[in-house]
C-alpha atoms as a PDB file:
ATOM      1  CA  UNK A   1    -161.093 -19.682 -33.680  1.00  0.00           C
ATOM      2  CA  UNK A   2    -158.903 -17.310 -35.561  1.00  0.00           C
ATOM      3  CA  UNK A   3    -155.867 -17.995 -37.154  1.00  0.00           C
ATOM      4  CA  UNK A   4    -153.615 -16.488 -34.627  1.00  0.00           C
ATOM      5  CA  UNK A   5    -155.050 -18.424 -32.187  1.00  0.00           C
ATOM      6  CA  UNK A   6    -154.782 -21.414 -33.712  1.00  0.00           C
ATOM      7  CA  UNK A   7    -151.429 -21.518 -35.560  1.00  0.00           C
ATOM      8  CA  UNK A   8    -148.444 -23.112 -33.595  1.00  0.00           C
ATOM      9  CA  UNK A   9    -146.002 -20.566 -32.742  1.00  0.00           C
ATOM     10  CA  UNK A  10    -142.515 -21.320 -34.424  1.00  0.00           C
ATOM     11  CA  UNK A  11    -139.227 -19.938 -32.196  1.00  0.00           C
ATOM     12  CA  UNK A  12    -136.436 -18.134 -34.520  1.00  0.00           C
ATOM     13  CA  UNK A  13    -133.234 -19.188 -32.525  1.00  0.00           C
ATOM     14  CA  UNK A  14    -129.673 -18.194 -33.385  1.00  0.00           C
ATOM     15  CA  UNK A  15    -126.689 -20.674 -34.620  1.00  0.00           C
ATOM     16  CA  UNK A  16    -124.620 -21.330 -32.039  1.00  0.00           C
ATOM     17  CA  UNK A  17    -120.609 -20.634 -32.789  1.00  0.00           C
ATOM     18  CA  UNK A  18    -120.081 -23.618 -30.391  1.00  0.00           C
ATOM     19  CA  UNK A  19    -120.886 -26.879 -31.934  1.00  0.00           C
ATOM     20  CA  UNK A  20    -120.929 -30.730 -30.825  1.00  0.00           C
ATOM     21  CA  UNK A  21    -118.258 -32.615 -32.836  1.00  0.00           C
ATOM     22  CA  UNK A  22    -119.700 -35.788 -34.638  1.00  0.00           C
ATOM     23  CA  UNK A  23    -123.096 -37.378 -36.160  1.00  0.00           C
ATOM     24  CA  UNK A  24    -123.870 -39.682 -38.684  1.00  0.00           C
ATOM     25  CA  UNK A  25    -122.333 -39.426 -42.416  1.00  0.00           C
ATOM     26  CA  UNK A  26    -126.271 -39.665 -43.832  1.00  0.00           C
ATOM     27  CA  UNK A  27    -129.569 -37.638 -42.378  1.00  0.00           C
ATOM     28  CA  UNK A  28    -132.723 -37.501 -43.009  1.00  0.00           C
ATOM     29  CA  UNK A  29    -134.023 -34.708 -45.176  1.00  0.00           C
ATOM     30  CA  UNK A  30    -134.163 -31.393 -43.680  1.00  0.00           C
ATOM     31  CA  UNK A  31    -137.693 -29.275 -43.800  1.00  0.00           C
ATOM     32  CA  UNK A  32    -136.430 -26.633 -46.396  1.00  0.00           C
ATOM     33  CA  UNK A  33    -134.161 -28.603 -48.339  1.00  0.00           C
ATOM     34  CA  UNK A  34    -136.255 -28.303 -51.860  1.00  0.00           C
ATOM     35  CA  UNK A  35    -136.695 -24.882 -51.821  1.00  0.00           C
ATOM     36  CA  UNK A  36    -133.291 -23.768 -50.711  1.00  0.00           C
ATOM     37  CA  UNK A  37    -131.403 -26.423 -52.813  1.00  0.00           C
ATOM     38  CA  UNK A  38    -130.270 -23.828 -55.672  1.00  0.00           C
ATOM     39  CA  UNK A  39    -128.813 -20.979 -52.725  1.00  0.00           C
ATOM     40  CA  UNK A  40    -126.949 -23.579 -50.349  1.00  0.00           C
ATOM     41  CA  UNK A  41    -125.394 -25.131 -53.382  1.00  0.00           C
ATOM     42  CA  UNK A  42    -124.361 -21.615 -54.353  1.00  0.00           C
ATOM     43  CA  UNK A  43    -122.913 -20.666 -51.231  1.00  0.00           C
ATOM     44  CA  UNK A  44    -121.300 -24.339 -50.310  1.00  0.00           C
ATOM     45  CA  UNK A  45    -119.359 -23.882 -53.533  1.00  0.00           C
ATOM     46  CA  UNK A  46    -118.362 -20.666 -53.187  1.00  0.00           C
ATOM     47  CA  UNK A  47    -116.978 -22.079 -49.624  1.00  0.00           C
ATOM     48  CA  UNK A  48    -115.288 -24.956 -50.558  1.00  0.00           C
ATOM     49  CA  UNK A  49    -113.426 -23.115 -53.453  1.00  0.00           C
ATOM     50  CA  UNK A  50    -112.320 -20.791 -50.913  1.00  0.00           C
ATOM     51  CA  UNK A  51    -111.249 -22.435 -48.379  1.00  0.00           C
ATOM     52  CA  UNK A  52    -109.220 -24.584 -50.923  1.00  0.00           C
ATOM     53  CA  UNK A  53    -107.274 -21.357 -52.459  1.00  0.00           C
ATOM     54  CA  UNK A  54    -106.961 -19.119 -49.613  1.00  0.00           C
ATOM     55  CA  UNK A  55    -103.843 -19.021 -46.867  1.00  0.00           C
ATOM     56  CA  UNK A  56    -103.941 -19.805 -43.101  1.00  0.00           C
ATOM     57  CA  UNK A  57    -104.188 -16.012 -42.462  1.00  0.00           C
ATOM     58  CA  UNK A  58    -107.534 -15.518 -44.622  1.00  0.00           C
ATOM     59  CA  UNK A  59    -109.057 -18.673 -43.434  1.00  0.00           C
ATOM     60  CA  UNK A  60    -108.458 -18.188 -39.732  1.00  0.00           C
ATOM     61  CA  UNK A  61    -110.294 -14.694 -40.633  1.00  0.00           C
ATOM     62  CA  UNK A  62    -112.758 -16.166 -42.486  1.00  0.00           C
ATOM     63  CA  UNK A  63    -113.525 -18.753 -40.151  1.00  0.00           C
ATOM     64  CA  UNK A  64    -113.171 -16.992 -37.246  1.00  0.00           C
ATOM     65  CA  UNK A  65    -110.946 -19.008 -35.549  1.00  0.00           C
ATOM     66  CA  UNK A  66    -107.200 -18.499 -33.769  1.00  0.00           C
ATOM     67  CA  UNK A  67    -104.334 -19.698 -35.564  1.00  0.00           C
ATOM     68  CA  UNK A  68    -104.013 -22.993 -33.944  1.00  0.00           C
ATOM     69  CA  UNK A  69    -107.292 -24.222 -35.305  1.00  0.00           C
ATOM     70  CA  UNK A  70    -107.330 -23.405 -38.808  1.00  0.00           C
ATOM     71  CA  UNK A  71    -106.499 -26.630 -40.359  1.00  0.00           C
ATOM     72  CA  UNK A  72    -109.049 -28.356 -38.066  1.00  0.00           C
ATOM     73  CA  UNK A  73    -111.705 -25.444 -38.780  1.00  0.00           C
ATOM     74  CA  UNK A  74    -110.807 -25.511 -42.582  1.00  0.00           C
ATOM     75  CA  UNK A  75    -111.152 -29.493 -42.597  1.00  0.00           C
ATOM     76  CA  UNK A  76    -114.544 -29.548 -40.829  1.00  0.00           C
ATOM     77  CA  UNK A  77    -115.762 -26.500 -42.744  1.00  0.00           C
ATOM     78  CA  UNK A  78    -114.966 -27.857 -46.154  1.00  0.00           C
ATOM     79  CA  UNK A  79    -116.381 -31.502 -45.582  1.00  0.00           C
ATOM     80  CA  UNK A  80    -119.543 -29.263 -44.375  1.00  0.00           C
ATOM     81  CA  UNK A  81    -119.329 -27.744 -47.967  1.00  0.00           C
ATOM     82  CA  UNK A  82    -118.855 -30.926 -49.701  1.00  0.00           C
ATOM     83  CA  UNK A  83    -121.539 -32.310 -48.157  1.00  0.00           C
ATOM     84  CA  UNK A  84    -119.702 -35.400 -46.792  1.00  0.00           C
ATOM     85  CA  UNK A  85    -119.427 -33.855 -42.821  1.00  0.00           C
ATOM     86  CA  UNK A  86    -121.054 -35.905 -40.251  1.00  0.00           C
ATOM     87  CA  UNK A  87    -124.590 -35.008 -39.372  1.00  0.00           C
ATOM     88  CA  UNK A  88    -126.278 -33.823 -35.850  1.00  0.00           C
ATOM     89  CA  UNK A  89    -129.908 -32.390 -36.001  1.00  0.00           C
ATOM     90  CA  UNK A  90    -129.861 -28.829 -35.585  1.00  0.00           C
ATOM     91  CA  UNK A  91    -130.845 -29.160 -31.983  1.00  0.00           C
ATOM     92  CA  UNK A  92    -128.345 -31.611 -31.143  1.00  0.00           C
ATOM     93  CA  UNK A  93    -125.557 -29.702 -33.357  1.00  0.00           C
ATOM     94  CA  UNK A  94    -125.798 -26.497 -31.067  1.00  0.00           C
ATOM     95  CA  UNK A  95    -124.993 -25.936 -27.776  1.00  0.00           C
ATOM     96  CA  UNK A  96    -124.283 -22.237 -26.986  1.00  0.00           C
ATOM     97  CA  UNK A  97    -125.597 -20.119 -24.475  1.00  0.00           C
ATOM     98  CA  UNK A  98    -129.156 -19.956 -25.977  1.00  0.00           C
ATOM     99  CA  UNK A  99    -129.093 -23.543 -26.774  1.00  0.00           C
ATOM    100  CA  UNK A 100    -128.283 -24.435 -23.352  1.00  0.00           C
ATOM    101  CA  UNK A 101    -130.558 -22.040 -21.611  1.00  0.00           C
ATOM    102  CA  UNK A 102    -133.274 -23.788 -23.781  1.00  0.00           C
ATOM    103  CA  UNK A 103    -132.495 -27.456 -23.300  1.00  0.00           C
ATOM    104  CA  UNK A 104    -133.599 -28.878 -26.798  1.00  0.00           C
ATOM    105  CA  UNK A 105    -133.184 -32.148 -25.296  1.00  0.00           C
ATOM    106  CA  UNK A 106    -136.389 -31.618 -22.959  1.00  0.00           C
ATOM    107  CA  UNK A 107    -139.050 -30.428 -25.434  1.00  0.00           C
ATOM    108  CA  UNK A 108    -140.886 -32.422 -27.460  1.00  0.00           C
ATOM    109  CA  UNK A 109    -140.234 -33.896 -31.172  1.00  0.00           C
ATOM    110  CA  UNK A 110    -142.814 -31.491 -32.295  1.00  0.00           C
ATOM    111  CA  UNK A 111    -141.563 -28.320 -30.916  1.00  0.00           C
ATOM    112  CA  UNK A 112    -138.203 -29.102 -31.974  1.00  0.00           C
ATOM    113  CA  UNK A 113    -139.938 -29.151 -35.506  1.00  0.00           C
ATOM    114  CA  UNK A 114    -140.996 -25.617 -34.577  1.00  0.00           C
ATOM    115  CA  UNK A 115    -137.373 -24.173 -33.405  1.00  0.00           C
ATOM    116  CA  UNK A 116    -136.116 -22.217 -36.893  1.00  0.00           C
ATOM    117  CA  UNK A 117    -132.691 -21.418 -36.832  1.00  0.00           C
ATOM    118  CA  UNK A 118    -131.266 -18.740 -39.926  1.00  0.00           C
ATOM    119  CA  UNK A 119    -127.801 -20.386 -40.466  1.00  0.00           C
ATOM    120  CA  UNK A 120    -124.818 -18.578 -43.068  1.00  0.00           C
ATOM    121  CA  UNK A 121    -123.994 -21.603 -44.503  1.00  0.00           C
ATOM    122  CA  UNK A 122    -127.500 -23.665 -44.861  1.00  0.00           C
ATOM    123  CA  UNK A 123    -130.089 -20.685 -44.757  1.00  0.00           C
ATOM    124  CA  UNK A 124    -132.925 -22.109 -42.924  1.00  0.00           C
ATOM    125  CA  UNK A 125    -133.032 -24.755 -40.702  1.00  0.00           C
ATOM    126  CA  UNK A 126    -135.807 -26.355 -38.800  1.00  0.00           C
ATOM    127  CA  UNK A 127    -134.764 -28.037 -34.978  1.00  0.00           C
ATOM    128  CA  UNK A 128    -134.784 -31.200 -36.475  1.00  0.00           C
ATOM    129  CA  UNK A 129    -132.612 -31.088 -39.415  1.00  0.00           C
ATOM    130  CA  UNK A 130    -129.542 -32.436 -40.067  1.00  0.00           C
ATOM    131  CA  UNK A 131    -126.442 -30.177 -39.757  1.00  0.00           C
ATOM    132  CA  UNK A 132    -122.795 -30.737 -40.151  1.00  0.00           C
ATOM    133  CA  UNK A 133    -120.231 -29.092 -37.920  1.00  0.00           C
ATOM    134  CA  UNK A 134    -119.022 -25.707 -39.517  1.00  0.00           C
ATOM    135  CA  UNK A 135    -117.756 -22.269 -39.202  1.00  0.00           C
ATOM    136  CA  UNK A 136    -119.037 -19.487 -40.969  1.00  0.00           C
ATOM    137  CA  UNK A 137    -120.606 -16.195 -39.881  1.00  0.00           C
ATOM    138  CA  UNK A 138    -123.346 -13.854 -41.954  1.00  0.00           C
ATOM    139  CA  UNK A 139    -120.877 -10.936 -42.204  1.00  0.00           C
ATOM    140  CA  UNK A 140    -118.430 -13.473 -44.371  1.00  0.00           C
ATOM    141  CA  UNK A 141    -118.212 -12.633 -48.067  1.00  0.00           C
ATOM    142  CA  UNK A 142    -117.151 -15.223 -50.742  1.00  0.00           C
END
């Protein structure tokens, strides 16, 4: 059998901007946790740091949110940088339109394993890994 044949297929699946509140303060490890240690350190610093300088105005534009939810976006988003936000796996955290045309909650443990989602704030993320509620989009600069 050749190896296309016989490698499992992994799905690449968008972050969602709509996320389920909650989770648990302590997750298991996530599947690329070693090797991205060094870059989501980087980038959770550079987050926290700026969330805790900048005004209302620059967060709600950093965050993407209105003005009415910065200080609950900025809270969330900066215990997500800390590292102390409660925890969902990644298919449990989601729940946009993708995620809800896919129903993570009917596949199986092992294709969740499979499900790869690129994230601003964590990098790379497996289905199963834990994720804390955040905002933060790719075009943001630090």
């Amino acid at each position: 059998m050749s190896p296309a044949r016989s490698a499992r297929p992994l799905l690449l699946l968008p972050p969602s901007e709509t996320k389920v509140s909650g989770g648990r303060t302590v997750g298991a490890p996530g599947r690329f946790d070693d090797i991205l240690e060094t870059p989501r350190t980087l980038v959770a610093r550079a987050l926290a740091e700026t969330l805790e300088r900048a005004d209302d105005r620059r967060v709600a534009t950093l965050l993407n949110v209105s003005a009415a939810r910065v200080e609950e976006a900025r809270e969330v988003t900066a215990a997500a940088a800390r590292g102390t936000g409660p925890l969902l796996p990644s298919w449990r955290r989601y729940e946009g339109v993708v995620w809800g045309h896919l129903r993570p909650g009917e596949v199986t443990i092992s294709q969740r394993r499979r499900l790869l989602i690129p994230t601003a704030l964590y990098g790379l993320n497996a289905g199963s890994d834990p994720v804390a509620e955040y905002r933060l989009k790719f075009t943001v600069s630090l």
